[in-house]
Protein backbone atom coordinates (compact mmCIF):
# COMPACT_ATOMS: atom_id res chain seq x y z
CA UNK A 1 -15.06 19.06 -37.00
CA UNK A 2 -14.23 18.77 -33.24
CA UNK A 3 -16.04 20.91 -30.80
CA UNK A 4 -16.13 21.66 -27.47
CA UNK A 5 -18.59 20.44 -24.84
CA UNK A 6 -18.90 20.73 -20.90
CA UNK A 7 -19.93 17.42 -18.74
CA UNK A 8 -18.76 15.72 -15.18
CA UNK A 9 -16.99 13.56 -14.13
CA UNK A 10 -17.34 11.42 -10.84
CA UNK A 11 -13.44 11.42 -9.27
CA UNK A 12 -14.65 8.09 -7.75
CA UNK A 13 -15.36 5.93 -10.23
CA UNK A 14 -14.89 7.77 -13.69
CA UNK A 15 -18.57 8.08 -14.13
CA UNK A 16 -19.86 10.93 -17.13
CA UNK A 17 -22.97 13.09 -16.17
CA UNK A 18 -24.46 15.89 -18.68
CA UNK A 19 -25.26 17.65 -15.08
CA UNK A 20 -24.05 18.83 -11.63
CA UNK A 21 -25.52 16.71 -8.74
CA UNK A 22 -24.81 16.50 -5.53
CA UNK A 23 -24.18 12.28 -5.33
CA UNK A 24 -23.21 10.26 -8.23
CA UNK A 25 -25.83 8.44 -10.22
CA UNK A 26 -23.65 5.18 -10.35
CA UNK A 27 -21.25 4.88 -7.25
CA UNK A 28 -23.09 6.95 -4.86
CA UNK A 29 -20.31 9.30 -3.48
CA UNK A 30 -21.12 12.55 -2.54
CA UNK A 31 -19.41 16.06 -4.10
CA UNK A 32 -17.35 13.92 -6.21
CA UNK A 33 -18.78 15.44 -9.37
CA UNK A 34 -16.24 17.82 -10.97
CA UNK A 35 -16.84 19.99 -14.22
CA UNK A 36 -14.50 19.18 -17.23
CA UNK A 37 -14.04 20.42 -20.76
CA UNK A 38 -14.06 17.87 -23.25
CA UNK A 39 -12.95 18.35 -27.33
CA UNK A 40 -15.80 15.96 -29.23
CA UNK A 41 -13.39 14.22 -32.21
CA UNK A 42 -14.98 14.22 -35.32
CA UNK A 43 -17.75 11.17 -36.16
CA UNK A 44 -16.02 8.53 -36.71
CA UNK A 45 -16.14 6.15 -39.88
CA UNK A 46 -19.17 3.41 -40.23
CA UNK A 47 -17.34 0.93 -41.48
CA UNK A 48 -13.77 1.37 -39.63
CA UNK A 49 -15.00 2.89 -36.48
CA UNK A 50 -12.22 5.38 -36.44
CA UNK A 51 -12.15 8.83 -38.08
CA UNK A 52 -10.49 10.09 -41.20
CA UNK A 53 -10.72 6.12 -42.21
CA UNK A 54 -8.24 3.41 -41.98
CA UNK A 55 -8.23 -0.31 -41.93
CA UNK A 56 -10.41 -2.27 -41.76
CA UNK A 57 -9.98 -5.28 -39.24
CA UNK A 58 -10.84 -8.44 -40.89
CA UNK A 59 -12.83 -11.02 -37.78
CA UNK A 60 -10.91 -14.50 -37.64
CA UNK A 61 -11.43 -18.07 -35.58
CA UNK A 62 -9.75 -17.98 -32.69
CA UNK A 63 -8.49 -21.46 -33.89
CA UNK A 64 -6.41 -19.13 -36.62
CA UNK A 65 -4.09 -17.80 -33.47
CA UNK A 66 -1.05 -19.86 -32.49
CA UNK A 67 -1.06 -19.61 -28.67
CA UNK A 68 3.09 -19.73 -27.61
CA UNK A 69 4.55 -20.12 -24.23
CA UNK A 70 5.16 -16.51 -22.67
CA UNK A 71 8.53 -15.47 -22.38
CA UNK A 72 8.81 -13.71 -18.61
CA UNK A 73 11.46 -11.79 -18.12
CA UNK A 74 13.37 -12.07 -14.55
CA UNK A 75 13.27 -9.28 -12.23
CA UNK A 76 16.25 -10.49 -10.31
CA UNK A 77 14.54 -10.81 -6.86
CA UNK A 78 12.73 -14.16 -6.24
CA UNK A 79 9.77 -12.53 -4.88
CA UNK A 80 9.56 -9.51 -6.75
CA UNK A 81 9.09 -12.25 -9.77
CA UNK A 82 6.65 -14.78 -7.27
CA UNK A 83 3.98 -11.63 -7.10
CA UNK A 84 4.26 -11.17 -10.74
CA UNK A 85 3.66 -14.83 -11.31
CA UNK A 86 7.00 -15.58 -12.42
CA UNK A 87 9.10 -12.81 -13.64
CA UNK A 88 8.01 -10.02 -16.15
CA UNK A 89 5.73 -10.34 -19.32
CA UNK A 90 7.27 -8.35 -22.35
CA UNK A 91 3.78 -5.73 -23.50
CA UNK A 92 2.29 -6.25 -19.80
CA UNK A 93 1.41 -3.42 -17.92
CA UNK A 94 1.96 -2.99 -13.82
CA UNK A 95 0.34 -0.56 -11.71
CA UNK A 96 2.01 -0.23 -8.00
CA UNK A 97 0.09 1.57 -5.49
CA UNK A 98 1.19 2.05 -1.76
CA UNK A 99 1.51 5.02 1.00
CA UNK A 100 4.01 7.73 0.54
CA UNK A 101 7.62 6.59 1.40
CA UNK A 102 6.95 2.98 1.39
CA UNK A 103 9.27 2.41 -1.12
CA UNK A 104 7.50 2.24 -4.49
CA UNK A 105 9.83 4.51 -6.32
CA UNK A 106 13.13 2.04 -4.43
CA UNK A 107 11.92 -0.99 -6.08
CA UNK A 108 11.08 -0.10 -9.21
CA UNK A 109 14.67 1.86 -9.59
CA UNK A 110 16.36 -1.30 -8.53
CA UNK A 111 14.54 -3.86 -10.49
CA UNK A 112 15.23 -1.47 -13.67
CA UNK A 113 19.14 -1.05 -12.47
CA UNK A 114 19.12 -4.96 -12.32
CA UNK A 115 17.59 -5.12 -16.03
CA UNK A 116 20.00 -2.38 -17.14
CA UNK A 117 22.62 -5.37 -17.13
CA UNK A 118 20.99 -7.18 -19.99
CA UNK A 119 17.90 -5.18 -21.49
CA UNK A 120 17.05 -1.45 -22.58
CA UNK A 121 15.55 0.53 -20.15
CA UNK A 122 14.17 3.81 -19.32
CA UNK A 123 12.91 5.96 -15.96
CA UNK A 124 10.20 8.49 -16.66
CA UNK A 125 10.22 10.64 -13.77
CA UNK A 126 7.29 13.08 -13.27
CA UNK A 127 7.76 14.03 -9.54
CA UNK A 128 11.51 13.88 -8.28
CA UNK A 129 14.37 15.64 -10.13
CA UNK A 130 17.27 13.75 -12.01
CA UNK A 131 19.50 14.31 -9.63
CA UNK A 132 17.00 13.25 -6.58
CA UNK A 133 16.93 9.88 -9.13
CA UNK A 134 20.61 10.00 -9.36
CA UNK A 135 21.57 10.31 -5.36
CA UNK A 136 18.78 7.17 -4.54
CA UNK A 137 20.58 5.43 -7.32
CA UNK A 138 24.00 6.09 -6.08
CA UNK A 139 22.80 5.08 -2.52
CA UNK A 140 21.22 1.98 -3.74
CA UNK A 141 25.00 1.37 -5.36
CA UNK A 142 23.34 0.75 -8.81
CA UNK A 143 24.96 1.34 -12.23
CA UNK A 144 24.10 4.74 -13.28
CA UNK A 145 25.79 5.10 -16.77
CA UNK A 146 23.52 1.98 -18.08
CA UNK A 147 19.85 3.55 -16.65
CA UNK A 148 18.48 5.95 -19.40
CA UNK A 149 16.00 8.87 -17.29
CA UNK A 150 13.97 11.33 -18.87
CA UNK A 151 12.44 13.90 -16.65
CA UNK A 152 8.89 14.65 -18.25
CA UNK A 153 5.21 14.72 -17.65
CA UNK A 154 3.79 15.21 -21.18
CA UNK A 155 2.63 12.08 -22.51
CA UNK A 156 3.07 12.88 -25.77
CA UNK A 157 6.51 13.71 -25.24
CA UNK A 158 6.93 10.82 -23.17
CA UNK A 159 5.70 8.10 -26.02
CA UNK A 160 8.30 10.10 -28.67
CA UNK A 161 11.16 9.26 -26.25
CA UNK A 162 10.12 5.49 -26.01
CA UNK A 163 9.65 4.97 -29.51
CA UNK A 164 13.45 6.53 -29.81
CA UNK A 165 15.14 4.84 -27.06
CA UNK A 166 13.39 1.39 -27.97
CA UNK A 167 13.41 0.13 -24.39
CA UNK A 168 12.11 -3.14 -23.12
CA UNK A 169 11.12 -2.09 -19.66
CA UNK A 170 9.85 1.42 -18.67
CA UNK A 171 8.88 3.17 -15.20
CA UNK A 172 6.45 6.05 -14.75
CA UNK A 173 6.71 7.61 -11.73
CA UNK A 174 3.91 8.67 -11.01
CA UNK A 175 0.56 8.44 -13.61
CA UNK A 176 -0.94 11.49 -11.65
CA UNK A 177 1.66 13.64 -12.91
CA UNK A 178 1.32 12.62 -16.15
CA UNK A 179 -1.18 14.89 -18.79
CA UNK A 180 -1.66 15.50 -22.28
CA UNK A 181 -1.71 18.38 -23.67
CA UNK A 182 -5.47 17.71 -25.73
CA UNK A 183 -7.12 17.84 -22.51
CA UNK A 184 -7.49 21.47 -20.88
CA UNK A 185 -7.52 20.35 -17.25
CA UNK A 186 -5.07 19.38 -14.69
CA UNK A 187 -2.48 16.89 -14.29
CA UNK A 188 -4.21 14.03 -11.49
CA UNK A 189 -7.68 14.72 -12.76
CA UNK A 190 -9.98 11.66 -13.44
CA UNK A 191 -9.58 12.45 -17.18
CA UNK A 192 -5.77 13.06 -17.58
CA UNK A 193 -5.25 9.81 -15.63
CA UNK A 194 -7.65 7.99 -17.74
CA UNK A 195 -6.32 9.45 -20.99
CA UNK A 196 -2.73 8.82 -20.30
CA UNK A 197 -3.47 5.52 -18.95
CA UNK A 198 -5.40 4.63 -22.07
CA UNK A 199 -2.13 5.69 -24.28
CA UNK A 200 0.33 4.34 -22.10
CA UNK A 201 -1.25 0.42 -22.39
CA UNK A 202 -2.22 1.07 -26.13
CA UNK A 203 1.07 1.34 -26.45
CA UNK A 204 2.61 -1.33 -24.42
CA UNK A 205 0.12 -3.83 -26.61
CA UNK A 206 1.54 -2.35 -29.79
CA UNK A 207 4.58 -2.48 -29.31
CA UNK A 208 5.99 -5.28 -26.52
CA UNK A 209 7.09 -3.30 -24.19
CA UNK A 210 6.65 -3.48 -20.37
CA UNK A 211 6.22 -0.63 -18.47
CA UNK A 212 5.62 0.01 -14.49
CA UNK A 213 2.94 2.43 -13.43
CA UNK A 214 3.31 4.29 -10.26
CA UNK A 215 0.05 5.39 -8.50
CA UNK A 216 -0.84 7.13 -5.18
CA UNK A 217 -3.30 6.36 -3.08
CA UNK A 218 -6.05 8.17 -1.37
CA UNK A 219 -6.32 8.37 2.76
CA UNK A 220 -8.68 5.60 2.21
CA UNK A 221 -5.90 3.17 1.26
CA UNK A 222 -7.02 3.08 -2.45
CA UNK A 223 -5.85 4.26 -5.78
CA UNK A 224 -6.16 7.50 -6.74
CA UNK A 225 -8.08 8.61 -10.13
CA UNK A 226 -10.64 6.72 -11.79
CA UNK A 227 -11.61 2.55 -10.94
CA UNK A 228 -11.11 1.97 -14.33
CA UNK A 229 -7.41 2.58 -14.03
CA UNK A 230 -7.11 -0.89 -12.62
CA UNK A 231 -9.31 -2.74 -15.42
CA UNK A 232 -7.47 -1.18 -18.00
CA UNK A 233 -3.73 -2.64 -16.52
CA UNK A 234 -2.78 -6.24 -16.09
CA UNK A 235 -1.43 -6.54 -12.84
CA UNK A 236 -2.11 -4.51 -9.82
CA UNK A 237 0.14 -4.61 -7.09
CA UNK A 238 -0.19 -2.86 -3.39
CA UNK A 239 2.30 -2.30 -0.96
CA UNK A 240 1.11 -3.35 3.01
CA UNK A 241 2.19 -2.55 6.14
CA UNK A 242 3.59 0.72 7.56
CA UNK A 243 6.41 3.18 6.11
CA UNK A 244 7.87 2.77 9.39
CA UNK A 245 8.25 -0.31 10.13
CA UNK A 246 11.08 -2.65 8.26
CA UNK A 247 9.37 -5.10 6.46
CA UNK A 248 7.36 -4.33 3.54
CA UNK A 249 4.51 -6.29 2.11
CA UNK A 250 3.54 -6.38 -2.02
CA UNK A 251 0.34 -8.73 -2.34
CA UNK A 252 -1.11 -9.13 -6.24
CA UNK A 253 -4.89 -8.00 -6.12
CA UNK A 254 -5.26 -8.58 -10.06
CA UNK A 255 -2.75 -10.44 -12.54
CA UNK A 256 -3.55 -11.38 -15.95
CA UNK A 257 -0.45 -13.97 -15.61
CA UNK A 258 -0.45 -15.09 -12.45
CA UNK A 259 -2.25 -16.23 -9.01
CA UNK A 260 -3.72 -13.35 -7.48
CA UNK A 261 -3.28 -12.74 -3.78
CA UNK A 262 0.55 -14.08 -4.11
CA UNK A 263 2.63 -12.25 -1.68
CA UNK A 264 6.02 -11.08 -1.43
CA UNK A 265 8.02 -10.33 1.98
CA UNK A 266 10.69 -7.89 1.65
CA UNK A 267 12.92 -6.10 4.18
CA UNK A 268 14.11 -2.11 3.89
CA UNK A 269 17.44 -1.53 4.40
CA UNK A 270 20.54 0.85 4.05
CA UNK A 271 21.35 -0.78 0.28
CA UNK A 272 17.01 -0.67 -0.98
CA UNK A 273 14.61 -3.11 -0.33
CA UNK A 274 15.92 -7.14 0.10
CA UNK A 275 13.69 -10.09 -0.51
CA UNK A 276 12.72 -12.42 2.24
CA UNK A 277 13.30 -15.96 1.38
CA UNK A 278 11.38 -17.54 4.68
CA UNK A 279 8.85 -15.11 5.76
CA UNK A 280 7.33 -17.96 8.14
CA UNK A 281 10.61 -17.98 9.70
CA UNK A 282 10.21 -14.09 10.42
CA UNK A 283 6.99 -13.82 11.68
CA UNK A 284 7.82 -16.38 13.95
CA UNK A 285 10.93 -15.44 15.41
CA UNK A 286 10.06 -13.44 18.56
CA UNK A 287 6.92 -15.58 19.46
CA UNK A 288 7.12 -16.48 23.60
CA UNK A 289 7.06 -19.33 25.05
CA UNK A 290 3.75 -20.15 27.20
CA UNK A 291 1.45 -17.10 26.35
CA UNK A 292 -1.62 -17.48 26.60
CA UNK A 293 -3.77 -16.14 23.71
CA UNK A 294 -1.73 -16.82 21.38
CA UNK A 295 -2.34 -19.35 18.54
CA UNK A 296 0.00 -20.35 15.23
CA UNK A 297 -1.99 -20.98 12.31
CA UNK A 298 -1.26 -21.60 8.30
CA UNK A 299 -2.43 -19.15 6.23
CA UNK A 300 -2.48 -19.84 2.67
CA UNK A 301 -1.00 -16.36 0.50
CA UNK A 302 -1.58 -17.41 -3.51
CA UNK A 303 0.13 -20.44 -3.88
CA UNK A 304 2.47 -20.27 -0.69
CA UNK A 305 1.72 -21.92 2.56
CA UNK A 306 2.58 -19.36 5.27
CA UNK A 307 2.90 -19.79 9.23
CA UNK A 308 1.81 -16.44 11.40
CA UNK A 309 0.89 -16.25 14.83
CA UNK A 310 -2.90 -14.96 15.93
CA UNK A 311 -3.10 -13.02 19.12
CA UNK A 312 -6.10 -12.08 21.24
CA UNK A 313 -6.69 -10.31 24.29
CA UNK A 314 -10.01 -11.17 26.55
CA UNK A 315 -10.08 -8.75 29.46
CA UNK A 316 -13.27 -7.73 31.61
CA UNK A 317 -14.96 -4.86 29.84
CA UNK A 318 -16.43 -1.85 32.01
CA UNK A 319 -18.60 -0.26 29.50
CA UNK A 320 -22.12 -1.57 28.50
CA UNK A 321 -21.18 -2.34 25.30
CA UNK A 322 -17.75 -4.27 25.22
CA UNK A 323 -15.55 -3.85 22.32
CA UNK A 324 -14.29 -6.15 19.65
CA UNK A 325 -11.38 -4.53 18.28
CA UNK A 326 -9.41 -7.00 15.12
CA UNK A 327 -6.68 -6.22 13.28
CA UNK A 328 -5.45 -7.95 10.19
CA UNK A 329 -8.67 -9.72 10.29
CA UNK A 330 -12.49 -9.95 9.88
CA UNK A 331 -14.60 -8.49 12.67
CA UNK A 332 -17.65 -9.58 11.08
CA UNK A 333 -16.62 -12.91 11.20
CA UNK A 334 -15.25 -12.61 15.09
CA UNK A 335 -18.82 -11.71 16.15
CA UNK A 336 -20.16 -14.63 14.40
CA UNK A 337 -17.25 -16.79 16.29
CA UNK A 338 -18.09 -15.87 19.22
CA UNK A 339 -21.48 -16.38 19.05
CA UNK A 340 -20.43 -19.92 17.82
CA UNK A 341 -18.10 -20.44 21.12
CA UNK A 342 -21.31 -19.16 23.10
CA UNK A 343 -24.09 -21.65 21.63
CA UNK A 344 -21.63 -24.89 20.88
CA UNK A 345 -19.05 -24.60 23.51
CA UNK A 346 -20.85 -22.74 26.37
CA UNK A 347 -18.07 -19.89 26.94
CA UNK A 348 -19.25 -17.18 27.13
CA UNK A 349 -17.78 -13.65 26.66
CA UNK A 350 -20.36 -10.90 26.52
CA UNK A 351 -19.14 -9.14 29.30
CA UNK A 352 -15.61 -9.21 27.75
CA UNK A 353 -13.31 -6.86 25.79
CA UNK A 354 -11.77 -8.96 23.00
CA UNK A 355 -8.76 -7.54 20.96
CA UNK A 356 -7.72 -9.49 18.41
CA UNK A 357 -4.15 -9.51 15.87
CA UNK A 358 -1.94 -10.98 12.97
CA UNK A 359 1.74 -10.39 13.99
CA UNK A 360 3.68 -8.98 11.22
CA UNK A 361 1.10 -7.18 9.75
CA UNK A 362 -0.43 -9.60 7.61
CA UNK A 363 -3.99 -9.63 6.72
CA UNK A 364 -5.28 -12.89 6.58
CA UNK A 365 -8.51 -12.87 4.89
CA UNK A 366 -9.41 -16.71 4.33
CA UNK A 367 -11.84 -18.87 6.51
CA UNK A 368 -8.79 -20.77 7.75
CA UNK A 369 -7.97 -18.44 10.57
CA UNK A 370 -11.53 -19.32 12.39
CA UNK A 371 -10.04 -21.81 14.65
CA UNK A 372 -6.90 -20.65 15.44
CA UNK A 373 -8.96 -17.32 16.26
CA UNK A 374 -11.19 -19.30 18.90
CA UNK A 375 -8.43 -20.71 20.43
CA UNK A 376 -6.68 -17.75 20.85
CA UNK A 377 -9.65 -16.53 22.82
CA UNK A 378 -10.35 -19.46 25.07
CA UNK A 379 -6.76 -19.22 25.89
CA UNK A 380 -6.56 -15.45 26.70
CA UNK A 381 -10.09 -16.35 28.29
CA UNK A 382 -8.89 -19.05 30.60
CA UNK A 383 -5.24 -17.62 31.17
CA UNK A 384 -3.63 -21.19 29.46
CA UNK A 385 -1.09 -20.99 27.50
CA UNK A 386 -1.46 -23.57 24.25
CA UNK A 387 1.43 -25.90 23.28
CA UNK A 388 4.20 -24.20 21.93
CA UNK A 389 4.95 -26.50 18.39
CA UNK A 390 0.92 -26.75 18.48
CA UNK A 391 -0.23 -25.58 14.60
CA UNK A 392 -3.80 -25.33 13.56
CA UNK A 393 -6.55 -24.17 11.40
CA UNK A 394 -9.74 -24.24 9.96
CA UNK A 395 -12.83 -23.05 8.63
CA UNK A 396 -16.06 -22.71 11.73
CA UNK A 397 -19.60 -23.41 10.81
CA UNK A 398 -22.44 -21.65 12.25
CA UNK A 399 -23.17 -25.27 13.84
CA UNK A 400 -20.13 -26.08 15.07
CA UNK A 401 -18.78 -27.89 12.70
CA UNK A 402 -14.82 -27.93 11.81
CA UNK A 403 -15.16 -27.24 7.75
CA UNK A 404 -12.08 -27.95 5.54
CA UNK A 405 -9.64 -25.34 3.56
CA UNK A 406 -7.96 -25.73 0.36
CA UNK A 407 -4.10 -27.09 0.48
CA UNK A 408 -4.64 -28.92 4.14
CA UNK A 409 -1.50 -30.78 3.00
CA UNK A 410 0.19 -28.67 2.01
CA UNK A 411 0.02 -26.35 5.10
CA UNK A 412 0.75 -29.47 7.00
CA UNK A 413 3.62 -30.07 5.14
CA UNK A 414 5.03 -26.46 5.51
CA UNK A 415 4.41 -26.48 9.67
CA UNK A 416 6.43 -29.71 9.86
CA UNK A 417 9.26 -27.69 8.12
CA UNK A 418 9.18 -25.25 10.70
CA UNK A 419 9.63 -27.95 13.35
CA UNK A 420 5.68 -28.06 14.92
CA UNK A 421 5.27 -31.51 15.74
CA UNK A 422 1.21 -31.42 16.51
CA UNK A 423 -1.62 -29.76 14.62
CA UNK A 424 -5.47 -29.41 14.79
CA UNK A 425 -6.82 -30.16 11.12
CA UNK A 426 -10.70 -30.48 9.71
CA UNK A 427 -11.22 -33.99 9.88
CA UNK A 428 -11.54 -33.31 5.90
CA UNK A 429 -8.00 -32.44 5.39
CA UNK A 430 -6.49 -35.72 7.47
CA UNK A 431 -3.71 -36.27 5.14
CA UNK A 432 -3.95 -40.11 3.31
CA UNK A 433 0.07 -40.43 4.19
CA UNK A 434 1.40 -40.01 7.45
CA UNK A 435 3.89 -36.54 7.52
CA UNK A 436 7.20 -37.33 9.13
CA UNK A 437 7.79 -35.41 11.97
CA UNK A 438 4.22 -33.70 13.17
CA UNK A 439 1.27 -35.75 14.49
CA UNK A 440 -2.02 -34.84 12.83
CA UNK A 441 -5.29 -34.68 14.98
CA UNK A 442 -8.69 -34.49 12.99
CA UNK A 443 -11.44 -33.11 14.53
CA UNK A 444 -14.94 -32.45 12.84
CA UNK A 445 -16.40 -30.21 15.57
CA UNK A 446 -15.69 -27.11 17.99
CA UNK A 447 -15.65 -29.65 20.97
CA UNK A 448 -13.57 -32.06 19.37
CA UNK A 449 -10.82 -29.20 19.44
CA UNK A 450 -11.36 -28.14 22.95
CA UNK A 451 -11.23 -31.88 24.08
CA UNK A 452 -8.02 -32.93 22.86
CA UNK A 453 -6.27 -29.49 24.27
């Protein structure tokens, strides 16, 4: 029979512990330990693993399984479908995470009102009202009478209504709302969000059907409820940049289907969020003409070559210890630059304030920005302006040395589009054929770089 025990559970990571202590055992967070009541189901069956019996799964080659081509399922924006890795996978599950008012809840409601044209769907709301739904819808000037809602937070409740409706896509908005009614605590809690989670993909795998999962995030930027909320999904997407501004950011940080770190640029407006077909374009368009400390570099987002400018500011600091201040980037890795610029270049900047940014509000996390970085500096530094169709990157060693970056010519390529007609390229990724339009200078060390400027 099924009885009743008490444990804890770490709201950090999901972590069980038979006791109360002050820092979990596995992830190390402090007063994250909270007490929860769990049922123990019966002991399950030795030979089926499940209780009360059943089937008994019979263990096959792998050779046995005919592996087919993947059906996706188009989104209707082109890069709503580029971060999924090419449109939608009937069965897959998405999580979505991003700060309040982003505009989570306005995608998802027109991506389903775009489906509603050709497939079943069905909008599980757990935090707005239907007729909150039905004004965003009306304002988004989406078809109403063809989106089936269900206002409901009971996951049992919820998986009856799928299995009547027989939809191909479905939205929950939002998995912290979500409970179930076999587990006495509250909605949000690290085991309500792992339980319904669990359910929610069992299901999709059973039965094909897609389904977008809504999830807030904590103050620290990440997920809220349990880590192994993201394992259990197979893609995770995020929302960048700030509620405020107009352009929103959705980068992939885990697809079963598709390249991870793909990005997709889109722009809010008065009719919902519209996709950006040339985001190099846009993070390009107010750039000056002769500022110094400013560099353009290729940055390299999943599989698409993108263009963004890297500013610094070098002023003279006033406090003993000056301040190195980045923002869309590493500041690990500017220390280590500028120790570089110090010890191969002789410029030195340890009486200097150093500010350093990604217009647009990209992050760029690759090696690739390390020389447009430097340059940026020398040129705030030495109050010179670089040339304005002047394109560069690459990866700095700690000796000085210009390293190369995946896709040189392909980033190449992508500048010349844009109408830069030089660049500064590890000697590495010299392309073999000459690129109409932009001359290519290899260098293979930090001086090389300074000497042709």
């Amino acid at each position: 029979m099924a009885k009743n025990k008490m444990s804890y559970l770490c709201s950090a990571c999901g972590s069980e512990s038979p006791k109360w202590a002050g820092q979990c055992g596995d992830c190390g967070s402090w007063n994250s330990l909270q007490e929860q009541l769990f049922t123990t189901p019966p002991t399950p069956d030795r030979f089926t693993g499940y209780a009360g019996g059943g089937a008994e799964q019979r263990v096959i080659s792998l050779a046995q399984i005919e592996a087919s081509d993947v059906t996706r399922i188009s989104v209707g924006m082109g890069e709503f479908n580029r971060v999924l890795g090419g449109g939608l996978v009937p069965g897959s599950v998405v999580l979505i995470g991003g700060n309040p008012g982003i505009g989570k809840s306005t995608l998802l409601l027109q991506t389903i009102g775009t489906l509603a044209e050709s497939l079943g769907v069905l909008y599980i709301t757990g935090e707005e009202s239907p007729q909150q739904v039905s004004l965003r819808a009306q304002r988004l000037k989406l078809a109403p009478a063809k989106i089936r809602m269900l206002a409901e937070t009971q996951v049992e409740r919820i998986l009856n209504a799928i299995t009547l409706e027989k939809p191909a896509v479905v939205v929950i908005d939002s998995i912290q709302t979500i409970y179930s009614e076999q587990i006495p605590s509250a909605p949000g809690s690290v085991t309500q969000v792992r339980e319904s989670s669990t359910r929610l993909v069992r299901y999709a795998k059973e039965r094909g059907v897609a389904i977008f999962i809504v999830g807030h995030v904590t103050k620290d930027g990440q997920l809220a409820g349990p880590r192994i909320l993201e394992h259990m999904v197979d893609t995770v997407l995020y929302f960048e940049g700030e509620s405020n501004s107009r352009y929103r950011v959705i980068r992939a940080f885990k697809n079963r289907f598709g390249a991870v770190n793909e990005l997709g640029v889109f722009a809010m407006t008065d009719l919902g969020l519209k996709e950006v077909a040339n985001p190099s374009a846009l993070f390009l368009s107010n750039r000056e003409e002769n500022t110094s400390g400013s560099a353009v570099m290729v940055t390299l987002e999943g599989s698409r070559p993108l263009l963004v400018e890297v500013q610094s500011l070098v002023d003279e600091s006033s406090l003993g210890n000056p301040r190195r201040v980045t923002v869309g980037l590493d500041g690990n890795r500017l220390a280590m630059l500028l120790a570089v610029l110090h010890r191969h270049a002789g410029i030195q900047t340890f009486n200097q304030d150093i500010f350093a940014n990604v217009v647009g509000g990209v992050r760029v996390n690759e090696t690739a920005a390390d020389l447009a970085l430097v340059l940026a500096i020398y040129s705030s530094l030495r109050d010179r302006p670089l040339p304005q169709r002047l394109v560069v990157f690459g990866e700095i060693g700690l000796s000085g040395e210009i390293r190369p970056v995946p896709n040189g010519e392909d980033r190449i390529r992508e500048a010349a589009k844009h109408g830069f007609n030089r660049a500064i390229v590890p000697a590495a990724n010299l392309p073999r054929k000459t690129i109409a339009g932009i001359e290519v200078q290899s260098v293979k060390r930090l001086a090389d770089a300074f000497d042709y400027l």
